[in-house]
C-alpha atoms as a PDB file:
ATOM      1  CA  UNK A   1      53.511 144.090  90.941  1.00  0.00           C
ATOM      2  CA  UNK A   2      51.127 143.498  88.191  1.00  0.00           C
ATOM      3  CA  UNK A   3      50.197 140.110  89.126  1.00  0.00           C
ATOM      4  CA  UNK A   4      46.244 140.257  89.577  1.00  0.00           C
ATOM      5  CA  UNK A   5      45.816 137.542  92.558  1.00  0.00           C
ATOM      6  CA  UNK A   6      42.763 139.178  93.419  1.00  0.00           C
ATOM      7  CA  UNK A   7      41.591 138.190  89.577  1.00  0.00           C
ATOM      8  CA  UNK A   8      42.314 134.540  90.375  1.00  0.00           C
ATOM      9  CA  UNK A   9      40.877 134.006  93.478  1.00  0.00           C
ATOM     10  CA  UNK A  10      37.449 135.561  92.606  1.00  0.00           C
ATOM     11  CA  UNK A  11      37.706 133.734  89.155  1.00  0.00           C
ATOM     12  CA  UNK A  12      37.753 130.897  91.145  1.00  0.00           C
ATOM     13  CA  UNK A  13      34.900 131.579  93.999  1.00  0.00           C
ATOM     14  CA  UNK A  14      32.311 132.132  90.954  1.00  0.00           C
ATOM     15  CA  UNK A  15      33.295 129.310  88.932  1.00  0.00           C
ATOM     16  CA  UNK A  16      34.737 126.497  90.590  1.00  0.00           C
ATOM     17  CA  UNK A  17      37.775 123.932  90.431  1.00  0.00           C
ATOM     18  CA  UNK A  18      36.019 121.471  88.817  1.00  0.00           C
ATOM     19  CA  UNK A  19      36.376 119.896  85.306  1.00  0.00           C
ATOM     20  CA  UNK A  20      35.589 116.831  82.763  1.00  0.00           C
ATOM     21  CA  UNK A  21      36.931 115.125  80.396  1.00  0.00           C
ATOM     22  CA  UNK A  22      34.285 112.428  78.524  1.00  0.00           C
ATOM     23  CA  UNK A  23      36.264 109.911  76.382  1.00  0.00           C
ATOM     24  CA  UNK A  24      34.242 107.768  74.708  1.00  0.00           C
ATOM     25  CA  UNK A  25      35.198 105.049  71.668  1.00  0.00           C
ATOM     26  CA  UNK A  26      33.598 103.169  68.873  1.00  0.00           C
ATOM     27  CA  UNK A  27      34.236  99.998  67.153  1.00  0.00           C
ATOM     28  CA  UNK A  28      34.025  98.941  63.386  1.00  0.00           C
ATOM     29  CA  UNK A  29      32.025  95.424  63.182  1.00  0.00           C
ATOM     30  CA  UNK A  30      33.402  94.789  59.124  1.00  0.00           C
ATOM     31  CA  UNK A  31      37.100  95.289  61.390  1.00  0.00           C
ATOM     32  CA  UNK A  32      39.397  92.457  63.215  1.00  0.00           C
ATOM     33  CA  UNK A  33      38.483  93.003  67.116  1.00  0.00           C
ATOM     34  CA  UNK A  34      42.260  93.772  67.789  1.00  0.00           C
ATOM     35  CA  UNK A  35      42.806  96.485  65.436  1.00  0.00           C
ATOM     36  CA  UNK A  36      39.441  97.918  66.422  1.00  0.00           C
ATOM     37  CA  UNK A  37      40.855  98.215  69.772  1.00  0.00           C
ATOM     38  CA  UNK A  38      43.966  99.462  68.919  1.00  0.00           C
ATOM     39  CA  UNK A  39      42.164 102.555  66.585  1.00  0.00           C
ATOM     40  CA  UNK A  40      39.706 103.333  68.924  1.00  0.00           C
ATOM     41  CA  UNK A  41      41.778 104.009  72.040  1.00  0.00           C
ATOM     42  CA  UNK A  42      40.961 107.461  72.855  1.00  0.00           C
ATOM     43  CA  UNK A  43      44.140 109.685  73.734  1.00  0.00           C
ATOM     44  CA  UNK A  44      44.074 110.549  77.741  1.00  0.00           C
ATOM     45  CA  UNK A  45      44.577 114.411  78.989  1.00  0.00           C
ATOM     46  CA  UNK A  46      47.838 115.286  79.267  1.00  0.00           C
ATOM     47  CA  UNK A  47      50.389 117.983  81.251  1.00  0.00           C
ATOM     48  CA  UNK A  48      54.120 118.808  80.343  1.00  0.00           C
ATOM     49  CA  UNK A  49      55.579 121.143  82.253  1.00  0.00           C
ATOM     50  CA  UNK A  50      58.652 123.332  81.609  1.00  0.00           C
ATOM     51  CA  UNK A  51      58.932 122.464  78.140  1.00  0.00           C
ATOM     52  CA  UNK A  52      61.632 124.300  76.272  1.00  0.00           C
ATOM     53  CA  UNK A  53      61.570 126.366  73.332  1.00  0.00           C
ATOM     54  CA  UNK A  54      64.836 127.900  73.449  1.00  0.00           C
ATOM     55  CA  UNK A  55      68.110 128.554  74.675  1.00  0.00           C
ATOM     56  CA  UNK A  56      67.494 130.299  77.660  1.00  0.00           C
ATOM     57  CA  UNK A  57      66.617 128.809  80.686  1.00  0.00           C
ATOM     58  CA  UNK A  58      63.328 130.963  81.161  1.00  0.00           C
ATOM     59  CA  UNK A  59      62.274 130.008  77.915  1.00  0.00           C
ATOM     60  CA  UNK A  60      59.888 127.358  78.995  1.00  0.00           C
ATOM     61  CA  UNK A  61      56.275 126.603  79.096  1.00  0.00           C
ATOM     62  CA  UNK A  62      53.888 124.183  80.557  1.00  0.00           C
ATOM     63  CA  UNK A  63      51.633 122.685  78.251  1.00  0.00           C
ATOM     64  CA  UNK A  64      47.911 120.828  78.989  1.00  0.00           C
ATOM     65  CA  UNK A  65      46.917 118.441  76.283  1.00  0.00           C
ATOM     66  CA  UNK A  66      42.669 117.578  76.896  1.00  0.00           C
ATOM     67  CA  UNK A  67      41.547 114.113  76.190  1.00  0.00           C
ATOM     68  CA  UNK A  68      40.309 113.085  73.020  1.00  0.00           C
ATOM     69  CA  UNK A  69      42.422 115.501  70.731  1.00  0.00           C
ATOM     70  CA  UNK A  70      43.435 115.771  67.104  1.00  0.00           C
ATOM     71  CA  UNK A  71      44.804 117.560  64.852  1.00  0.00           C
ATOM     72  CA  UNK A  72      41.664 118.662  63.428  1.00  0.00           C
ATOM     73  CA  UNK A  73      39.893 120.396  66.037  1.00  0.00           C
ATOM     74  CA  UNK A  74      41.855 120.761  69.214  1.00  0.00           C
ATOM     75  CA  UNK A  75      42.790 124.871  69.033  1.00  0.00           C
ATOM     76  CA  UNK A  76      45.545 126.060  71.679  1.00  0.00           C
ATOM     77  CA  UNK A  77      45.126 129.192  74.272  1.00  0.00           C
ATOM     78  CA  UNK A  78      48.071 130.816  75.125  1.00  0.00           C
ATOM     79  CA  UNK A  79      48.712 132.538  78.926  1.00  0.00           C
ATOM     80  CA  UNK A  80      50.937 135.315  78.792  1.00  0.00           C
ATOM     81  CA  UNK A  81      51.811 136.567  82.598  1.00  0.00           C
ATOM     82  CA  UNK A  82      52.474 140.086  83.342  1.00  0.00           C
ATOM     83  CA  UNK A  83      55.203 141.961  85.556  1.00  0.00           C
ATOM     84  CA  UNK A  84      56.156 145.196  83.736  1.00  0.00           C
ATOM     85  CA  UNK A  85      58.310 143.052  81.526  1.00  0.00           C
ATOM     86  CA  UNK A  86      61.192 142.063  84.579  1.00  0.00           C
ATOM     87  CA  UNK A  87      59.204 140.549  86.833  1.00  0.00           C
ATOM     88  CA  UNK A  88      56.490 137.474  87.050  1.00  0.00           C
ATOM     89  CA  UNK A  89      55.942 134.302  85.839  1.00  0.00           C
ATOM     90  CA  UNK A  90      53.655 131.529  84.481  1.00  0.00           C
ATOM     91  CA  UNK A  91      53.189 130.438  87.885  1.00  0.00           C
ATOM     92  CA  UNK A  92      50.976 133.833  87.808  1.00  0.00           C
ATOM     93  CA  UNK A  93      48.648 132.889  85.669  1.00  0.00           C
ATOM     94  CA  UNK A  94      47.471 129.331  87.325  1.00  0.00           C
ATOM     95  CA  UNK A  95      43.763 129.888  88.133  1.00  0.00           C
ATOM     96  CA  UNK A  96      43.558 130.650  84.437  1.00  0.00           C
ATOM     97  CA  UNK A  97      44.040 126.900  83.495  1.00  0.00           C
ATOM     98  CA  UNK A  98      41.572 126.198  86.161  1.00  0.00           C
ATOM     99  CA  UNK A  99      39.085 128.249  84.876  1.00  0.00           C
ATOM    100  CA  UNK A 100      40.159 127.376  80.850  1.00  0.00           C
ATOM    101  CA  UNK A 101      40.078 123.447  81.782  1.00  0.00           C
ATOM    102  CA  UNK A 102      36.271 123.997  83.291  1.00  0.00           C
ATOM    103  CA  UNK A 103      34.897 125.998  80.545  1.00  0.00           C
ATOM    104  CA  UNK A 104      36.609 124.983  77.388  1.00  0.00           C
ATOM    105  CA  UNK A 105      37.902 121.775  78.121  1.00  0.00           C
ATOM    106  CA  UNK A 106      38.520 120.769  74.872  1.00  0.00           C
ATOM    107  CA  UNK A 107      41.156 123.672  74.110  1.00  0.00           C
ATOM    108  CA  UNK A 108      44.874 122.834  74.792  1.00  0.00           C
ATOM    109  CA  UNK A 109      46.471 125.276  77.146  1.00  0.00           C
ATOM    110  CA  UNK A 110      50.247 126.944  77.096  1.00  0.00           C
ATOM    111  CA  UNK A 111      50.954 128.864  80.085  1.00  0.00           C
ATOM    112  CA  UNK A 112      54.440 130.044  78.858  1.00  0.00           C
ATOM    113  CA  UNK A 113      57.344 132.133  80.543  1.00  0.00           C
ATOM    114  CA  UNK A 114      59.723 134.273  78.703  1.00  0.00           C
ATOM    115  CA  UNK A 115      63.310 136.235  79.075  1.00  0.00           C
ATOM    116  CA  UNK A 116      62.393 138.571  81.769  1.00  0.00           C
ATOM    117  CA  UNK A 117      64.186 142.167  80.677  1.00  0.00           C
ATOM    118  CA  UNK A 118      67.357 143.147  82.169  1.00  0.00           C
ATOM    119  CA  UNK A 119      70.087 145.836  81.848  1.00  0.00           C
ATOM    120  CA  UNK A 120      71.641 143.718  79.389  1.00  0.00           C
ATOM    121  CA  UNK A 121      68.764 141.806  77.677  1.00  0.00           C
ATOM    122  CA  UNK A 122      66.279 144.223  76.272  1.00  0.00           C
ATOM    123  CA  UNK A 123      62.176 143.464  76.136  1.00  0.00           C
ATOM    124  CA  UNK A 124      61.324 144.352  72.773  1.00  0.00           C
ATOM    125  CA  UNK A 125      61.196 143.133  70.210  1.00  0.00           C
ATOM    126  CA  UNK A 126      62.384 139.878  72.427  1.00  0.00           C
ATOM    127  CA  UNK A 127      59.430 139.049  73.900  1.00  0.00           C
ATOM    128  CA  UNK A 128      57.411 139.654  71.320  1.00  0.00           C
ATOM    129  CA  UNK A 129      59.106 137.330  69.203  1.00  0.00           C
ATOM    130  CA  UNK A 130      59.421 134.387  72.099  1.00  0.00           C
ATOM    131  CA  UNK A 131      55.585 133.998  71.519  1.00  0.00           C
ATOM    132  CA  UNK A 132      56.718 133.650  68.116  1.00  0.00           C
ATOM    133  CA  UNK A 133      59.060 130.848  68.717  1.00  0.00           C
ATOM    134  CA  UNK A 134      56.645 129.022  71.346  1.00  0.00           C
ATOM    135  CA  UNK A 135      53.776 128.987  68.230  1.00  0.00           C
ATOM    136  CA  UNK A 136      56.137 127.742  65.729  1.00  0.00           C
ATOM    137  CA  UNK A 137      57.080 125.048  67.734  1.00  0.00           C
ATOM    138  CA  UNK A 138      53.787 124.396  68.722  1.00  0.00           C
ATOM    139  CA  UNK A 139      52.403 124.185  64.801  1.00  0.00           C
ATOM    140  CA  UNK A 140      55.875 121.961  64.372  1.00  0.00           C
ATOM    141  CA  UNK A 141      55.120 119.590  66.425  1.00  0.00           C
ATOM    142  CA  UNK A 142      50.836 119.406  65.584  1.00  0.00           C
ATOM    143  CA  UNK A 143      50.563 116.050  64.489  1.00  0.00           C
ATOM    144  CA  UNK A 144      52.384 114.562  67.660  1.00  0.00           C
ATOM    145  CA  UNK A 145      50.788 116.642  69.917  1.00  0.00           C
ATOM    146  CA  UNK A 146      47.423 116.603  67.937  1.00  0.00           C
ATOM    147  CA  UNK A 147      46.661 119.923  68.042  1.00  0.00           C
ATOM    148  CA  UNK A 148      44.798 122.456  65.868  1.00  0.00           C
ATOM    149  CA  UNK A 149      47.558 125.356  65.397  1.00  0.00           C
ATOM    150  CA  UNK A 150      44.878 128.084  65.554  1.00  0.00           C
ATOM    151  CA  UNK A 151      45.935 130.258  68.667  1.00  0.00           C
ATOM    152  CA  UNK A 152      44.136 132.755  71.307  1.00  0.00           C
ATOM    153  CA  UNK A 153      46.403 134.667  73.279  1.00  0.00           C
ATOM    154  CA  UNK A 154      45.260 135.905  76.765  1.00  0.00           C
ATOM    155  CA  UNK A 155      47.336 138.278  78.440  1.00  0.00           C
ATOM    156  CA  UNK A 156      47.569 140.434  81.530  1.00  0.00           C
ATOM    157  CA  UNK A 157      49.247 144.087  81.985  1.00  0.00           C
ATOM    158  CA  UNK A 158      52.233 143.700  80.690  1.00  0.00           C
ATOM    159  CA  UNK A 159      51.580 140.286  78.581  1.00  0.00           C
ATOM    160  CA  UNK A 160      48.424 142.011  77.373  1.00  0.00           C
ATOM    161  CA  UNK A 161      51.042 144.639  75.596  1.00  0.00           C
ATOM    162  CA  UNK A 162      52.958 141.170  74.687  1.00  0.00           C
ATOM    163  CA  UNK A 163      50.091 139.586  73.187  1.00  0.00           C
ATOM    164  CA  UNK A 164      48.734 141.916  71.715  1.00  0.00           C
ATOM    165  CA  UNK A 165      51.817 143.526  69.725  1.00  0.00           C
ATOM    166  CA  UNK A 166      52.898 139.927  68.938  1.00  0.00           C
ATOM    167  CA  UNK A 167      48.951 139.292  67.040  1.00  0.00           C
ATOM    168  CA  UNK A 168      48.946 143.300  65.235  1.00  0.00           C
ATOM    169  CA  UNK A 169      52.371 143.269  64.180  1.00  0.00           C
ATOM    170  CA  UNK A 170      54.680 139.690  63.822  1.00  0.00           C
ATOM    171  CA  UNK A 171      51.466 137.195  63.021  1.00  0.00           C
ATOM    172  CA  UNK A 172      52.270 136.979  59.318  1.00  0.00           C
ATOM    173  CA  UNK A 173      50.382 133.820  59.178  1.00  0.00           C
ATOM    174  CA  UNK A 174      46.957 134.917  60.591  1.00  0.00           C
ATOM    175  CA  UNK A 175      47.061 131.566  62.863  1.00  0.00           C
ATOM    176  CA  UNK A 176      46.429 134.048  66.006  1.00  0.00           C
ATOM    177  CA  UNK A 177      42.249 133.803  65.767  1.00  0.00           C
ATOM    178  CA  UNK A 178      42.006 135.847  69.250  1.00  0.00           C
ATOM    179  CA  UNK A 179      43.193 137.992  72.106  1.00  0.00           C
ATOM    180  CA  UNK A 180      42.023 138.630  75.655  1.00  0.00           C
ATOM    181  CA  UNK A 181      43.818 142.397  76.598  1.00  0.00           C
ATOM    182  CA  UNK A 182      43.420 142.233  80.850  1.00  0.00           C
ATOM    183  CA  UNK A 183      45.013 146.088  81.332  1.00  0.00           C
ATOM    184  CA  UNK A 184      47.067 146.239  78.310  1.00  0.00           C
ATOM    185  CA  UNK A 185      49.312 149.154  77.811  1.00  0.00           C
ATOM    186  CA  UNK A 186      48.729 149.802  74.538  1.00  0.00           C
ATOM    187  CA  UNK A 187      49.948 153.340  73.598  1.00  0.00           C
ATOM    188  CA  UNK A 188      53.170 154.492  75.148  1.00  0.00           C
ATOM    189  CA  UNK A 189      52.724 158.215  73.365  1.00  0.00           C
ATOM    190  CA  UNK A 190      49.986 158.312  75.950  1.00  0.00           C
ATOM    191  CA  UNK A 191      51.322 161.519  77.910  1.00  0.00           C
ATOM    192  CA  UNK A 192      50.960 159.441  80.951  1.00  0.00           C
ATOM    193  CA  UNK A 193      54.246 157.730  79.865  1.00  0.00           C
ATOM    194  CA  UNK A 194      55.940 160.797  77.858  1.00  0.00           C
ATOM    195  CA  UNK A 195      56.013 163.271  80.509  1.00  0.00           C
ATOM    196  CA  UNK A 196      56.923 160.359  82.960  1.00  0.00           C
ATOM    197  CA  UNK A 197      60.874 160.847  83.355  1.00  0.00           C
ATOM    198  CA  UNK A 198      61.382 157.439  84.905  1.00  0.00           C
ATOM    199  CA  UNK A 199      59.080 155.505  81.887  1.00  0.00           C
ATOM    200  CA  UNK A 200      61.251 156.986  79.201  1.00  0.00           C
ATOM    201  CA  UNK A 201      64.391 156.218  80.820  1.00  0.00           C
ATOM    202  CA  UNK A 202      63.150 152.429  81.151  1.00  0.00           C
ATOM    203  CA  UNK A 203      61.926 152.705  77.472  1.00  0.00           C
ATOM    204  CA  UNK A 204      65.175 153.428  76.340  1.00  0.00           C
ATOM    205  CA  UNK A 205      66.601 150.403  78.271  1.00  0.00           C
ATOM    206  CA  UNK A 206      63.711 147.919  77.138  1.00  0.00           C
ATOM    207  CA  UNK A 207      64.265 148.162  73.391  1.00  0.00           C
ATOM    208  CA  UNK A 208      66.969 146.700  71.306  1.00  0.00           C
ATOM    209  CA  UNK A 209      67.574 149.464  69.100  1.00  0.00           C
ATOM    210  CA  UNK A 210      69.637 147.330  66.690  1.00  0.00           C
ATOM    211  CA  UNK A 211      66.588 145.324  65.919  1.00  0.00           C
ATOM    212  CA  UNK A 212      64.953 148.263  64.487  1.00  0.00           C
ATOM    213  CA  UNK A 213      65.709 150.621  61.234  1.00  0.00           C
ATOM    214  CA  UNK A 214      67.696 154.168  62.496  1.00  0.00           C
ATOM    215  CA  UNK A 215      64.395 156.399  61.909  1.00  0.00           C
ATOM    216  CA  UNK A 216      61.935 153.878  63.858  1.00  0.00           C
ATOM    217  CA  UNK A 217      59.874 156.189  66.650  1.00  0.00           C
ATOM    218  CA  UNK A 218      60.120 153.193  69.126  1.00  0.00           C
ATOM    219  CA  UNK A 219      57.801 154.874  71.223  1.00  0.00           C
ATOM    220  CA  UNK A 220      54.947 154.173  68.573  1.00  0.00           C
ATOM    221  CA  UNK A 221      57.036 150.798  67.205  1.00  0.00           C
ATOM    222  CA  UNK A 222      56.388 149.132  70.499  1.00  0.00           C
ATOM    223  CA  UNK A 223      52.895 150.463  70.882  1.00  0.00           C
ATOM    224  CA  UNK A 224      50.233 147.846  69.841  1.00  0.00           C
ATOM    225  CA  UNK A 225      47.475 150.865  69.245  1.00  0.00           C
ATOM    226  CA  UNK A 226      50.193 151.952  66.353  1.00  0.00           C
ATOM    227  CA  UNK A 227      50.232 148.621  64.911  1.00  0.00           C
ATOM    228  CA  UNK A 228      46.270 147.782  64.235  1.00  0.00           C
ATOM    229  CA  UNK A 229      45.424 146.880  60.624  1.00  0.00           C
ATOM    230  CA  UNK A 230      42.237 145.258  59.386  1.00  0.00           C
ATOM    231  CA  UNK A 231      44.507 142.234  59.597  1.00  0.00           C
ATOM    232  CA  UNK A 232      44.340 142.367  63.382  1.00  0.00           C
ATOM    233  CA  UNK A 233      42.456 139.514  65.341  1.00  0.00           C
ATOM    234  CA  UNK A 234      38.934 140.162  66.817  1.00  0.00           C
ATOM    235  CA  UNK A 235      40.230 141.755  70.797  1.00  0.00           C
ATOM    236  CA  UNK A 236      38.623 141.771  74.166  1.00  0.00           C
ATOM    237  CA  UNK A 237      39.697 144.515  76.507  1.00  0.00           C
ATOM    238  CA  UNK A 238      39.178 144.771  80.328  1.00  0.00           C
ATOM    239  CA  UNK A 239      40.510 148.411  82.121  1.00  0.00           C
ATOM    240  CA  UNK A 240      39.985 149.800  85.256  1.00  0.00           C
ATOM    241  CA  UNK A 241      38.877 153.509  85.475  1.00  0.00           C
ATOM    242  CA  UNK A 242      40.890 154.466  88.546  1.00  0.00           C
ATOM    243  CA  UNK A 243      44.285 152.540  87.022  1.00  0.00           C
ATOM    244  CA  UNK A 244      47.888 154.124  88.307  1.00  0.00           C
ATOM    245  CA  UNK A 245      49.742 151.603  86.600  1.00  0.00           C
ATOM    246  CA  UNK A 246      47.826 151.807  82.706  1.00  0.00           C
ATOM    247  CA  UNK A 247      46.030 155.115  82.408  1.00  0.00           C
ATOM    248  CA  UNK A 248      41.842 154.330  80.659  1.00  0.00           C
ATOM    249  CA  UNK A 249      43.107 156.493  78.022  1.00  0.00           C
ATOM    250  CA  UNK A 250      45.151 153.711  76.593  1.00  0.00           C
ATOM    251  CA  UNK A 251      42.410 151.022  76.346  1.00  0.00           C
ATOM    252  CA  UNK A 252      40.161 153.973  74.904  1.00  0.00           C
ATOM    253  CA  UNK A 253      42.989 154.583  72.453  1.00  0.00           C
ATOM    254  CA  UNK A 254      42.811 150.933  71.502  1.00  0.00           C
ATOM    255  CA  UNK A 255      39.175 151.165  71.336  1.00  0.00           C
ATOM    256  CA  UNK A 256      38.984 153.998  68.855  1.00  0.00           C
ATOM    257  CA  UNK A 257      41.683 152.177  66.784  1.00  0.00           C
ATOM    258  CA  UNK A 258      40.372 148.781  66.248  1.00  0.00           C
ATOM    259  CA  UNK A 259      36.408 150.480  65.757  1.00  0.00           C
ATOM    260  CA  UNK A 260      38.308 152.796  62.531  1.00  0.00           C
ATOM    261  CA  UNK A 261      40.032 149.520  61.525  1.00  0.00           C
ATOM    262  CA  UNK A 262      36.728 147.837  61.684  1.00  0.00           C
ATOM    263  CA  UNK A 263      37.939 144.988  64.111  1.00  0.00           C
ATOM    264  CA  UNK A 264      35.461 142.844  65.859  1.00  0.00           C
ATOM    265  CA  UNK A 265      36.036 143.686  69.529  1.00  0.00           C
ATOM    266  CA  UNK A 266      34.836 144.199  73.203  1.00  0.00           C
ATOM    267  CA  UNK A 267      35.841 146.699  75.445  1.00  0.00           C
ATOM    268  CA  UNK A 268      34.882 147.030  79.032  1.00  0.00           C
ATOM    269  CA  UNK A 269      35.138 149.541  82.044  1.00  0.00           C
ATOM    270  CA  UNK A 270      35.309 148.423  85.641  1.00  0.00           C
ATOM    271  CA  UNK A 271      35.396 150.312  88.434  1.00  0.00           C
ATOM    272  CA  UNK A 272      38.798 150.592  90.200  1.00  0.00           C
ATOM    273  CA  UNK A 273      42.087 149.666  89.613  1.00  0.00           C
ATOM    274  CA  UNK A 274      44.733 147.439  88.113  1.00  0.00           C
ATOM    275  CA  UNK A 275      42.649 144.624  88.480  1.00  0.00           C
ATOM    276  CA  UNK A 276      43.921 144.143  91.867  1.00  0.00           C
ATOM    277  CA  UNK A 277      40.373 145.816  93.619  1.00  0.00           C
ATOM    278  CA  UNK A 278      37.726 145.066  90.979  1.00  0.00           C
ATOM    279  CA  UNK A 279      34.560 143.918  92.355  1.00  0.00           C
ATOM    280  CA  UNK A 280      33.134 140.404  92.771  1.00  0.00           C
ATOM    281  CA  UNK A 281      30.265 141.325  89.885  1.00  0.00           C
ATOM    282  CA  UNK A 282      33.240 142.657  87.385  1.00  0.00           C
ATOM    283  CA  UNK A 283      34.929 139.474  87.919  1.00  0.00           C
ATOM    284  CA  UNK A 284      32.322 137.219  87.247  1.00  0.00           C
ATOM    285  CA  UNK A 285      31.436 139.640  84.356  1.00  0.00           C
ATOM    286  CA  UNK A 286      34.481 139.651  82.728  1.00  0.00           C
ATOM    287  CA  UNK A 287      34.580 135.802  82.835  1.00  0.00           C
ATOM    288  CA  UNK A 288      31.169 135.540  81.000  1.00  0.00           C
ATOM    289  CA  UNK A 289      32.632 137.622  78.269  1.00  0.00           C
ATOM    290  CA  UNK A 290      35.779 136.089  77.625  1.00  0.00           C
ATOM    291  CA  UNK A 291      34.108 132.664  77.608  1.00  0.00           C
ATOM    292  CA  UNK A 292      31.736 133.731  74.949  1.00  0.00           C
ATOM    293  CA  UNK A 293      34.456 135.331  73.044  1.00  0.00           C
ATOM    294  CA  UNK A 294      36.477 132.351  72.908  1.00  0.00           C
ATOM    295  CA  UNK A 295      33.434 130.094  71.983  1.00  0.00           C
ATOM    296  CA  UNK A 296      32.967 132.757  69.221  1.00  0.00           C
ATOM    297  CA  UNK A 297      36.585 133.099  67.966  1.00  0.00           C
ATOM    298  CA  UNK A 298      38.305 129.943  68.432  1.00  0.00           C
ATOM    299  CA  UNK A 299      35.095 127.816  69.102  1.00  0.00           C
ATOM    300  CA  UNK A 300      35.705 123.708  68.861  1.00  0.00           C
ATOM    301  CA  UNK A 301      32.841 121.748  66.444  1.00  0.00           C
END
C-alpha cells in the first residue's frame, strides 16, 4: 500500500533506461607484457542477487557492483522499500537501480529486503538494526567486493522511517554520509497517530519492548524527529501536502529539527498525496534534487 509505482514509472519516462559503463586500461612499458596484462584488467559490472545477511530467509539483498571499482572510491547506496513495515519488498524499489545505474554509475547499489513485522516478530528496533547487519557485512567484505564503505540510504514511507532512524540513532560509526526521506514518518507523537486508536494498537505490537529500558516513551524512541543530533547525516525530504497515510506535519517536524540541529538538508512540498498522484514536474523535480544531493554527499572523484 505504500509502494509508489506511480514514482517509478514517471522516474523512468523523464530519464530513461539507459546506462554506461567506460572501462578503460593502461600498461607500464618498464613492466613484463604479461603481468601488465594481468594488472591492468579492469573489473566488469557485476549483479548478485538474494545475497544473505542473516538467518532469516527475508534477510536478503541484491547487490550491483559498477565496472571499474575499488576500494578507494566506489561508495554504496542503499534502497530501503516501504509497506508500513508488513508488507513490500525490494522488488519495489527496481526503477530506482535504473535510475541510480544512469546517473551515478559509478556507485554500487543494495536494494535490500528485511523481516517484514508480524504478530510474533516485532519491527523495531529489528529493522532498524537489519540495515545494521547488511552495512557491516558490506564494510566486511570491502576489499573483495572493492567497495568504498561510505553509505547513502534512500528510503520510501515506511523505509524512509527505517533509514532514517537507523542514520540518527544506531550509526555509531558516521559511515552513513546521506539519506533520501520519500514520505518518511518521522514523528509518531504527531496527534495524527496518538488520537488514532488503530496506530497505537499496531505501535504496541511493532516494538519489542524487551529491547528497550522499562521507562523508554517508545512513541518518541522509534521516532527519527526525537533522535536528530548534530551527528545526523545531511537529509533530503520529499512530502505530499494532501498525504492520508503521513500527515505534512511530520516532514515539517523533521524540518524544524534538523534546521535547530544545524543539519545540512532539503525539504520539499508537492502537491498531492503519498507519492502515488504527484505530478509529472514533481517527479522530474525531485529526481534533479536527489541527484545533486548525492553528487554533493557521497560524490565519487
Amino acid at each position: 500500500m505504500f509502494v509508489m509505482k506511480k514514482i517509478f514509472f514517471l522516474f523512468v519516462f523523464f530519464f530513461g533506461i539507459s546506462s554506461a559503463f567506460i572501462s578503460c586500461s593502461s600498461s607500464d612499458e618498464n613492466t613484463p607484457e604479461i603481468e601488465s596484462e594481468e594488472e591492468s584488467i579492469p573489473l566488469t559490472d557485476e549483479v548478485q542477487q538474494n545475497v544473505s545477511y542473516g538467518e532469516n530467509e527475508q534477510e536478503v539483498y541484491d547487490l550491483y557492483l559498477p565496472a571499474n571499482r575499488n576500494s578507494t572510491k566506489t561508495k554504496v547506496l542503499i534502497l530501503v522499500h516501504g509497506g508500513g513495515w508488513t508488507s513490500g519488498d525490494k522488488a519495489d524499489m527496481t526503477q530506482f537501480i535504473t535510475l541510480i545505474q544512469t546517473n551515478h554509475p559509478n556507485h554500487a547499489i543494495v536494494n535490500m529486503n528485511y523481516v517484514l513485522a508480524t504478530t510474533s516478530i516485532p519491527a523495531f528496533p529489528n529493522q532498524f538494526l537489519e540495515i545494521d547487519k547488511v552495512i557491516n557485512k558490506l564494510t566486511a567484505e570491502k576489499e573483495t567486493l572493492q567497495i568504498l564503505p561510505e553509505f547513502g540510504l534512500i528510503g520510501t514511507s515506511a523505509g524512509a522511517h527505517l533509514a532514517l532512524q537507523y542514520d540518527y540513532a544506531y550509526d555509531t560509526d558516521n559511515q552513513v554520509k546521506m539519506v533520501c526521506d520519500i514520505v518518511g514518518p518521522t514523528d509518531f507523537t504527531d496527534p495524527f497517530y496518538a488520537n488514532d486508536p488503530n496506530f497505537n494498537i499496531a505501535l504496541s505490537l511493532f516494538v519489542d519492548e524487551s529491547a528497550y529500558p522499562n521507562t523508554t516513551n517508545y512513541t518518541e524512541a522509534v521516532s527519527p524527529a526525537f533522535q536528530v543530533s548534530t551527528s545526523s547525516s545531511p537529509t533530503i525530504m520529499f512530502y505530499g501536502n494532501q498525504d492520508p497515510l503521513v500527515p505534512l506535519t511530520n516532514g515539517e517536524r523533521l524540518d524544524t529539527k534538523l534546521s535547530n540541529a544545524m543539519i545540512d538538508h532539503n525539504f520539499t512540498i508537492y502537491p498531492g498525496g503519498h507519492g502515488d498522484n504527484w505530478s509529472a514536474a514533481s517527479i522530474a523535480d525531485l529526481q534533479i534534487q536527489l541527484s545533486a544531493f548525492i553528487n554533493t554527499h557521497l560524490s565519487i572523484l
